[in-house]
C-alpha atoms as a PDB file:
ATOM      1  CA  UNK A   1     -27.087 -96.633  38.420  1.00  0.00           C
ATOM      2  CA  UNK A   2     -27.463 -92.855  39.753  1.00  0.00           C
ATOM      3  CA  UNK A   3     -25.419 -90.040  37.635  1.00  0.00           C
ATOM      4  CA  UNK A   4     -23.861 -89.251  41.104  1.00  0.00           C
ATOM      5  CA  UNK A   5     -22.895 -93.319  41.818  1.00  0.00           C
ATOM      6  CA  UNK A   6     -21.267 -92.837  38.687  1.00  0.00           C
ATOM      7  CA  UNK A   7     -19.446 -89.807  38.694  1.00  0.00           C
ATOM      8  CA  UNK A   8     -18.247 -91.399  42.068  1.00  0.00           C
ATOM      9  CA  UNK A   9     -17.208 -94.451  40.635  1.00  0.00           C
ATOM     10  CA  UNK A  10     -15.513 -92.718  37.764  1.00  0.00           C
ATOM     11  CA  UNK A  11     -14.186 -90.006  39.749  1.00  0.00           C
ATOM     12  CA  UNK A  12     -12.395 -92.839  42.152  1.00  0.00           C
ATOM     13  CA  UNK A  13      -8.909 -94.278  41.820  1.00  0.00           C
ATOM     14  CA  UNK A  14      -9.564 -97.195  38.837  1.00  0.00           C
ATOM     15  CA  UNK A  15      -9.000-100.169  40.404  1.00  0.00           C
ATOM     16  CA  UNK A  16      -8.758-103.450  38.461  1.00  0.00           C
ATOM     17  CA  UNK A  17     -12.657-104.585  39.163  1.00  0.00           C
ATOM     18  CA  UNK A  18     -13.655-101.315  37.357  1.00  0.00           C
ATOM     19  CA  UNK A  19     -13.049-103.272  33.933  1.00  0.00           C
ATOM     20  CA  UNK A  20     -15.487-106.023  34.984  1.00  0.00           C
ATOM     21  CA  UNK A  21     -18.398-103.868  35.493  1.00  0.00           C
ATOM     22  CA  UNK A  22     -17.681-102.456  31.734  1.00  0.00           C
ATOM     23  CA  UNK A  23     -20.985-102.747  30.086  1.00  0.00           C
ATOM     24  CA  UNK A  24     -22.863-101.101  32.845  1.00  0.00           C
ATOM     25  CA  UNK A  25     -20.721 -98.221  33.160  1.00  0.00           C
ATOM     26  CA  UNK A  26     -20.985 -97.823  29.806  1.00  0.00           C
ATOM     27  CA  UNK A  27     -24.761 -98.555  29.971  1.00  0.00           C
ATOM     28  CA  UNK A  28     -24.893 -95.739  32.443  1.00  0.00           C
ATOM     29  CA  UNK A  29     -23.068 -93.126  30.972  1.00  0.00           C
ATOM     30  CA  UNK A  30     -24.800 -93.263  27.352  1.00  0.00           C
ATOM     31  CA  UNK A  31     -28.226 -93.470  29.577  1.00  0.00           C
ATOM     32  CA  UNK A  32     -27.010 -90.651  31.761  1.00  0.00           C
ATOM     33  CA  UNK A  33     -30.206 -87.786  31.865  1.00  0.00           C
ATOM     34  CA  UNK A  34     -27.350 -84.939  31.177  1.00  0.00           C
ATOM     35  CA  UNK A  35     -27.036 -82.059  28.274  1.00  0.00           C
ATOM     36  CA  UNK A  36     -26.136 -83.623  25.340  1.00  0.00           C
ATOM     37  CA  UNK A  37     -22.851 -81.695  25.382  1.00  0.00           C
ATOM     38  CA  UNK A  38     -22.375 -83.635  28.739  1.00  0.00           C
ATOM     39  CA  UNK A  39     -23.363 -86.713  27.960  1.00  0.00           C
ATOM     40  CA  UNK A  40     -21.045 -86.855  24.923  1.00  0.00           C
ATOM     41  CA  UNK A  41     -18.055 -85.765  26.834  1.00  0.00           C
ATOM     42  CA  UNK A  42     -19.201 -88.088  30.108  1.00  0.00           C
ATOM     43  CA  UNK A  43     -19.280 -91.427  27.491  1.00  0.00           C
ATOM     44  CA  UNK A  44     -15.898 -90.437  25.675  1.00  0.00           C
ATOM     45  CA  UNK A  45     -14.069 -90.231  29.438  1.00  0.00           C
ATOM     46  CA  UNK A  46     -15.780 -93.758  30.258  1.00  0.00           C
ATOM     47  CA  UNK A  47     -14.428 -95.435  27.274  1.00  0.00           C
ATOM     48  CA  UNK A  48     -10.982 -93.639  27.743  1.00  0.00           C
ATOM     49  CA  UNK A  49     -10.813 -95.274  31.044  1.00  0.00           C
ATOM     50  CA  UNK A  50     -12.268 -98.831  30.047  1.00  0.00           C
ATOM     51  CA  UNK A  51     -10.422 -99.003  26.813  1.00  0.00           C
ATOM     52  CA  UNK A  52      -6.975 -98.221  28.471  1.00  0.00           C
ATOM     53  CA  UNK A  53      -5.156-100.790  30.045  1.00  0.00           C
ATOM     54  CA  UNK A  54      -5.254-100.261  33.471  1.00  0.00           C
ATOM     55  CA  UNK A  55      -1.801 -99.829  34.376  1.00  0.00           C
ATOM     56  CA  UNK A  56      -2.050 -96.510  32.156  1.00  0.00           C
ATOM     57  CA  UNK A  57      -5.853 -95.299  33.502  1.00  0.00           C
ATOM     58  CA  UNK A  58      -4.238 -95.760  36.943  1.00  0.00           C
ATOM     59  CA  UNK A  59      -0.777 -93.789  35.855  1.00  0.00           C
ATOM     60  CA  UNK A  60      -3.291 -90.791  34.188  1.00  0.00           C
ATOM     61  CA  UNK A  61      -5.566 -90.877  37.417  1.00  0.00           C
ATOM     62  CA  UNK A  62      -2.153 -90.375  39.602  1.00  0.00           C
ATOM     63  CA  UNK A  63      -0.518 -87.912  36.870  1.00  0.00           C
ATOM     64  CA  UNK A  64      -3.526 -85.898  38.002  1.00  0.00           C
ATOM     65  CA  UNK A  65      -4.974 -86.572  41.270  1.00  0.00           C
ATOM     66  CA  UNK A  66      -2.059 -87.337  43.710  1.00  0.00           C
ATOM     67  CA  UNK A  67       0.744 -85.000  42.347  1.00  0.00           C
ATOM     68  CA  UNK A  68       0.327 -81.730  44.252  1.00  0.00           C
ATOM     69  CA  UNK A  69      -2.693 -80.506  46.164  1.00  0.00           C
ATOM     70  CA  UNK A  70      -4.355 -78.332  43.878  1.00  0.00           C
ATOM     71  CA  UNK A  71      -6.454 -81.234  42.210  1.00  0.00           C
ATOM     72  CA  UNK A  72      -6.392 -83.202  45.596  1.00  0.00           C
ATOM     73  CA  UNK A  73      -9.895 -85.301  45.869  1.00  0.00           C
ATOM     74  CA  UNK A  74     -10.116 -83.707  49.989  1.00  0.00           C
ATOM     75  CA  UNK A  75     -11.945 -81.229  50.170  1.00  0.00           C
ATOM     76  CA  UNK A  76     -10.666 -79.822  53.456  1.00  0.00           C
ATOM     77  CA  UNK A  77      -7.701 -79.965  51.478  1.00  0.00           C
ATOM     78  CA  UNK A  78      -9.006 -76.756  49.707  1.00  0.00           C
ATOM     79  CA  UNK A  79     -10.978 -75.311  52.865  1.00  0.00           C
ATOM     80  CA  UNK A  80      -8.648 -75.875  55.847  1.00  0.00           C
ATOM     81  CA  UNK A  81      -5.510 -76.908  54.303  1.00  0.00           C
ATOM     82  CA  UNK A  82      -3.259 -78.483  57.301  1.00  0.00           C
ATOM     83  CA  UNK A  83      -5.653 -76.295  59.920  1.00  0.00           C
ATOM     84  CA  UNK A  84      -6.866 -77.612  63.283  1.00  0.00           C
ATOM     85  CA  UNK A  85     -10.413 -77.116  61.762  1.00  0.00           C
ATOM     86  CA  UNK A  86      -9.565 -79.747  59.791  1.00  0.00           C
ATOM     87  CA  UNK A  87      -9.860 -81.852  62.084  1.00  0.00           C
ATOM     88  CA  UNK A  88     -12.890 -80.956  63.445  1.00  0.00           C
ATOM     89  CA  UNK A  89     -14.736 -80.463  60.318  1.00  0.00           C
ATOM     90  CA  UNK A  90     -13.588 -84.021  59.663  1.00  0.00           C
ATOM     91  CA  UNK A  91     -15.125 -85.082  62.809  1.00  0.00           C
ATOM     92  CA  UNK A  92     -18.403 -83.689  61.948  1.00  0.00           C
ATOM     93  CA  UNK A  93     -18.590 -85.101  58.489  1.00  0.00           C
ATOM     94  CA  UNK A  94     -18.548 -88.792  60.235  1.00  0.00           C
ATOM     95  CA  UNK A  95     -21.049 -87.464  62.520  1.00  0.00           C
ATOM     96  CA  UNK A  96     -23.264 -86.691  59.466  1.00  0.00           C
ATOM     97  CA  UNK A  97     -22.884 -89.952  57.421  1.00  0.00           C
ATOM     98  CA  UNK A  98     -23.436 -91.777  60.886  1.00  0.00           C
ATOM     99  CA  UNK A  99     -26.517 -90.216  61.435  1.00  0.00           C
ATOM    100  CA  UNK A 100     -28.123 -91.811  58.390  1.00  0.00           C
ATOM    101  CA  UNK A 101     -26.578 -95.407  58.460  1.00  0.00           C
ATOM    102  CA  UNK A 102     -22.995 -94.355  56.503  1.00  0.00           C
ATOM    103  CA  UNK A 103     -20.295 -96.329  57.830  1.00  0.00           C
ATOM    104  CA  UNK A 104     -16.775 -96.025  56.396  1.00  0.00           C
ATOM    105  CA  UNK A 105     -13.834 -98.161  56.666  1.00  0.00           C
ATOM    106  CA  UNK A 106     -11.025 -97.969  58.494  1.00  0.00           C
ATOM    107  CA  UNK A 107      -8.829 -96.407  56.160  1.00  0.00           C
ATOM    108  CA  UNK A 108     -11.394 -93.820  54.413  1.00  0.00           C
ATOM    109  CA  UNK A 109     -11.106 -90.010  54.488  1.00  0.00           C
ATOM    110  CA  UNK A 110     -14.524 -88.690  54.570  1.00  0.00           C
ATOM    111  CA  UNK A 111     -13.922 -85.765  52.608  1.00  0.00           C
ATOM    112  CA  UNK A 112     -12.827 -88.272  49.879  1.00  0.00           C
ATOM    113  CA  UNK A 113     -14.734 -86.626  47.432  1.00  0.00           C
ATOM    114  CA  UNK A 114     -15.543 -89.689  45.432  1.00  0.00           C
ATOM    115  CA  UNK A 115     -16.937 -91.378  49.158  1.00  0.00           C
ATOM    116  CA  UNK A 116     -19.142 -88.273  49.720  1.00  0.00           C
ATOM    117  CA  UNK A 117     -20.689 -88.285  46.068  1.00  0.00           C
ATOM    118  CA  UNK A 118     -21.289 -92.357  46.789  1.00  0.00           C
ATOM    119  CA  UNK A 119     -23.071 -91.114  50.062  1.00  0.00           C
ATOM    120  CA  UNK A 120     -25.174 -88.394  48.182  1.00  0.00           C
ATOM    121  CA  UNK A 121     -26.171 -91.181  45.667  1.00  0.00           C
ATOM    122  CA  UNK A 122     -27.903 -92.451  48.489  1.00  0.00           C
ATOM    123  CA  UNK A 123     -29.667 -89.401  49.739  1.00  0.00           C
ATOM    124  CA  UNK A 124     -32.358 -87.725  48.255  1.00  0.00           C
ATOM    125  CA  UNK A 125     -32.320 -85.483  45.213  1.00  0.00           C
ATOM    126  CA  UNK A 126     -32.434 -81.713  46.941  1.00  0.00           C
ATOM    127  CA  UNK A 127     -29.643 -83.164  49.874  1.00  0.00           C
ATOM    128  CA  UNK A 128     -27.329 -84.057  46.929  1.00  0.00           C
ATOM    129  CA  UNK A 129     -28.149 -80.794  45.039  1.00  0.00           C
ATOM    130  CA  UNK A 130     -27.710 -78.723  48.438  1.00  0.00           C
ATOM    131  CA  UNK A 131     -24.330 -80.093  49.164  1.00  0.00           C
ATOM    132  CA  UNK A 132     -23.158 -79.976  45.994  1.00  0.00           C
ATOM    133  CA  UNK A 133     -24.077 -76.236  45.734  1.00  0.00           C
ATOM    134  CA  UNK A 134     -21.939 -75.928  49.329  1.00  0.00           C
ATOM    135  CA  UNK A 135     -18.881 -77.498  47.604  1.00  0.00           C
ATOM    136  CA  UNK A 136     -19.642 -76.027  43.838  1.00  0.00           C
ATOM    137  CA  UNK A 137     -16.573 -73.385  44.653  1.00  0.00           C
ATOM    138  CA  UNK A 138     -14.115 -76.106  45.348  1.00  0.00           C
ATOM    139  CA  UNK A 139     -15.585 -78.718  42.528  1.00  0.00           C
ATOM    140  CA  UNK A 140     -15.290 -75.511  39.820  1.00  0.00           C
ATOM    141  CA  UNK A 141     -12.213 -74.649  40.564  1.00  0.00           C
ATOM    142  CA  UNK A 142     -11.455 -78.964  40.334  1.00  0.00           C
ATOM    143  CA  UNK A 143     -12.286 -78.587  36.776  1.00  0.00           C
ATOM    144  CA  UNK A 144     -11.249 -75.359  35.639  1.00  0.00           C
ATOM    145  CA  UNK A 145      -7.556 -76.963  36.819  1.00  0.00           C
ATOM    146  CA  UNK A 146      -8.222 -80.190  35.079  1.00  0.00           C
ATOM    147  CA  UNK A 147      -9.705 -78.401  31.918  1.00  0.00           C
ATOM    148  CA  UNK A 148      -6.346 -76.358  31.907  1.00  0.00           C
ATOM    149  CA  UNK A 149      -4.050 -79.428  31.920  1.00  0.00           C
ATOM    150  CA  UNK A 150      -6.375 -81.002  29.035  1.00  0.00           C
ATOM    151  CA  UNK A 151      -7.735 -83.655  30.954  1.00  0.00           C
ATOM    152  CA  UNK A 152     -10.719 -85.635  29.943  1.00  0.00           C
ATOM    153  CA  UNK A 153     -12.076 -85.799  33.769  1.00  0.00           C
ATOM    154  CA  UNK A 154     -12.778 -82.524  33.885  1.00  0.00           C
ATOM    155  CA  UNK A 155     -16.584 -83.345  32.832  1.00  0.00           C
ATOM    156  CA  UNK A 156     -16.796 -84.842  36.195  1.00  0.00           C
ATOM    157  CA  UNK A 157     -16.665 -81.630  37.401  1.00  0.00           C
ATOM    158  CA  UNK A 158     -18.898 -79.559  35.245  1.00  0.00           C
ATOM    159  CA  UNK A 159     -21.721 -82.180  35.885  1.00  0.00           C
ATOM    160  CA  UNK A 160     -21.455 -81.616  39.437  1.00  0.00           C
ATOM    161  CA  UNK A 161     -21.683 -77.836  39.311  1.00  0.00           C
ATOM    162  CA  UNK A 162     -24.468 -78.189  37.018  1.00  0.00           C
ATOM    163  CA  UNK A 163     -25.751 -80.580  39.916  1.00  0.00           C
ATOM    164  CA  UNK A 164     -25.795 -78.267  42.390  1.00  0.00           C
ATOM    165  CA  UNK A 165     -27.343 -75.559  40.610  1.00  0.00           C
ATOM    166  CA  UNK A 166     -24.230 -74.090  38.619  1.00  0.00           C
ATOM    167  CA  UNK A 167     -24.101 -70.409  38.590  1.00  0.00           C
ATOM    168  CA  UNK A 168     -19.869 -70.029  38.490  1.00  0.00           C
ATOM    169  CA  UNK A 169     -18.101 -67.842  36.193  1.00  0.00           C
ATOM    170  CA  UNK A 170     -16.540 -71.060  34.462  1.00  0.00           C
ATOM    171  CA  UNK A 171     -14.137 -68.471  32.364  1.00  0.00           C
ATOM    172  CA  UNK A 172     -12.857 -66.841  35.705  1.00  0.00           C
ATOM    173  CA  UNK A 173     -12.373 -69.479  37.099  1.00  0.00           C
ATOM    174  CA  UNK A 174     -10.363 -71.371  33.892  1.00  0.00           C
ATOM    175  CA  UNK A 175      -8.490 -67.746  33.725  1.00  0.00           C
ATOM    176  CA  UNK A 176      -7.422 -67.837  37.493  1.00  0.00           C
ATOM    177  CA  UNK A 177      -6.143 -71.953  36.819  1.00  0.00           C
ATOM    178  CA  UNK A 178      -3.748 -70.927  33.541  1.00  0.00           C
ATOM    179  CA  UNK A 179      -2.529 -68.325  35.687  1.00  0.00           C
ATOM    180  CA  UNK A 180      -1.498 -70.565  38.825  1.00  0.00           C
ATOM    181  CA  UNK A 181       2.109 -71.883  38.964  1.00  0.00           C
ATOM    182  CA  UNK A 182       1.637 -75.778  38.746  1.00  0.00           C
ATOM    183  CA  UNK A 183       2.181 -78.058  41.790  1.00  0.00           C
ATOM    184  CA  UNK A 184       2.269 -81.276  39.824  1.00  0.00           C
ATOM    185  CA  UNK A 185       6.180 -80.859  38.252  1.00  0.00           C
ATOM    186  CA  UNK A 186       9.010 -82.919  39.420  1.00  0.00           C
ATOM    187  CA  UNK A 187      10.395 -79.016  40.220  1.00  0.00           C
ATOM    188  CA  UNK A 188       7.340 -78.627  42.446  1.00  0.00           C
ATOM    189  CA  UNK A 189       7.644 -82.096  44.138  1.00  0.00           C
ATOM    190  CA  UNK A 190      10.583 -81.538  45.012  1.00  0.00           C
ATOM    191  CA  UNK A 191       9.969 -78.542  46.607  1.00  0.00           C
ATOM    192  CA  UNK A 192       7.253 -80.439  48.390  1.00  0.00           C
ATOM    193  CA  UNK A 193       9.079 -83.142  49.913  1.00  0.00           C
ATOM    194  CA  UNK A 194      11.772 -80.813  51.129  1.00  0.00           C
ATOM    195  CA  UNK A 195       9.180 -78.549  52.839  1.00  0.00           C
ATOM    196  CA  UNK A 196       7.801 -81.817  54.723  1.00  0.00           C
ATOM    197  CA  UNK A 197       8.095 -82.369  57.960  1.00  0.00           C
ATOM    198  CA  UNK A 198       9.901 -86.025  58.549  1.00  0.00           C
ATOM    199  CA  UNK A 199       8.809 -88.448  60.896  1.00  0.00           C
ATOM    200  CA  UNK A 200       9.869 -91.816  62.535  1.00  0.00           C
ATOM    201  CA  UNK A 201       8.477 -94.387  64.551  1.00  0.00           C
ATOM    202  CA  UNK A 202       5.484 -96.368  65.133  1.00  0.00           C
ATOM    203  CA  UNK A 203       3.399 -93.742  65.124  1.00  0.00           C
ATOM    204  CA  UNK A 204       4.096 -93.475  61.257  1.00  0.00           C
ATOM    205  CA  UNK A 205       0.827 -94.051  59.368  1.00  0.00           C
ATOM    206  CA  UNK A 206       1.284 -96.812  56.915  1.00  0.00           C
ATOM    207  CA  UNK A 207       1.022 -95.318  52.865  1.00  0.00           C
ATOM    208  CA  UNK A 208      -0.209 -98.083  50.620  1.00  0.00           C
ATOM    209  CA  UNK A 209       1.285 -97.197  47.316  1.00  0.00           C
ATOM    210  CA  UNK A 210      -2.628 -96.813  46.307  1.00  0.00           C
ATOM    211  CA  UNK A 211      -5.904 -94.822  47.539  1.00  0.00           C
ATOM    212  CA  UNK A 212      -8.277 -96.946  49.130  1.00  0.00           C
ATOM    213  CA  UNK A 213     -11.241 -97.940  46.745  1.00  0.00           C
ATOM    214  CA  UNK A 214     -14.943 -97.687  46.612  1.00  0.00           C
ATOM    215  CA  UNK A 215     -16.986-100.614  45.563  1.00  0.00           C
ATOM    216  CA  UNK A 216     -18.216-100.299  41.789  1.00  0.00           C
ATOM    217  CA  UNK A 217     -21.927-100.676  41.480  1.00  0.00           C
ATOM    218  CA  UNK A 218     -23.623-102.743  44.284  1.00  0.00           C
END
C-alpha cells in the first residue's frame, strides 16, 4: 500500500471495515519509507485508531473533523468558503479526475481531502508531489490546528507537507492556530447554527448522520 493510500485511508472517517484490514495497515505504517520521527508518530496514530473501539475512534474523528470549519477535510472550505467559485472550482476538480478514469459516487465531495489523496495514490509520484505543494498552505495550517488541540492526526499532516516539498514556517503557523478563537465549542456551535440559514422542502439535501467512506485497501 502507497504512503498516500494510507494517509487517505487513515485520514478518512473510520468506518467499521477499517478494523478488518488491521494487519495491513499496520504492515504499512511500520513499512512506511518516512523520517523515523514520522514513522514513529504515523504507527502510534494507527494503533490508536485500531486499538480503540470504534464507537470512540469515530467520536475522536468527529470531536475533530466535523465540529467547526477550521479542521474541515474540504478544501474549498479553506479557499472559497461559501463563494460562487466554489462551485466552479468544484466543477473543475471532477473535470480533472474524469480525465484520467476517476469516477466518484454519488454522494462524494471532490475536495474531500481524503478522496483526492486516494486519487493521487494513483497518479504518478511528481503529480502527487505537485498538488500537494498547491494545497501545502491549507494541509499546514490542518496540522498546526490539530497539533494545537493535541491530536494524534496531526502527523497526517506533516507527512503531506513533507510530501509536497515542505518549506512552511511550521512555528508560524502553530503560533497563528493557539492564537485563533476555537470553532469546535458547544459556545461556537451554537453560534453556528443560529447564523444558518434554514431551509424546508424537498429540495433539502438528505445528512446521513456519517461522511461517506472510501474503500480501505483494494
Amino acid at each position: 500500500m502507497s504512503v498516500l493510500k494510507l494517509l487517505s485511508v487513515l485520514l478518512d472517517y473510520p468506518g467499521d471495515e477499517l478494523w478488518q484490514h488491521r494487519e495491513e495497515l499496520l504492515a504499512a505504517a511500520e513499512g512506511a519509507p518516512l523520517s523515523r520521527d514520522h514513522r514513529k508518530r504515523l504507527v502510534a496514530l494507527t494503533h490508536g485508531i485500531l486499538d480503540a473501539d470504534p464507537l470512540d475512534a469515530q467520536d475522536a474523528w468527529l470531536s475533530l473533523f466535523d465540529r467547526g470549519r477550521s479542521m474541515s477535510l474540504l478544501l474549498f472550505e479553506h479557499i472559497h468558503g461559501e463563494s460562487r467559485d466554489r462551485g466552479q472550482a468544484m466543477v473543475d476538480l471532477i473535470a480533472a479526475y474524469r480525465r484520467n478514469g476517476f469516477e466518484l459516487a454519488a454522494k462524494e465531495l471532490p475536495d474531500y481531502l481524503p478522496l483526492v489523496l486516494e486519487y493521487l495514490a494513483q497518479r504518478p509520484a511528481a503529480e502527487g508531489a505537485d498538488w500537494l505543494q498547491h494545497v501545502s498552505h491549507i494541509v499546514a495550517l490542518l496540522g498546526a490546528r490539530a497539533a494545537e488541540r493535541g491530536s494524534p492526526y496531526a502527523v497526517l499532516f506533516d507527512i503531506l507537507v513533507d510530501m509536497g516539498a515542505g518549506g512552511m514556517d511550521v512555528r508560524a503557523l502553530r503560533a497563528r492556530a493557539s492564537e485563533e478563537p476555537r470553532d469546535d465549542t458547544p459556545e461556537a456551535m451554537d453560534r453556528l447554527w443560529e447564523e444558518e440559514a434554514v431551509r424546508f422542502g424537498v429540495e433539502v439535501p438528505a445528512r446521513d448522520c456519517a461522511p461517506t467512506t472510501r474503500q480501505v485497501p483494494r
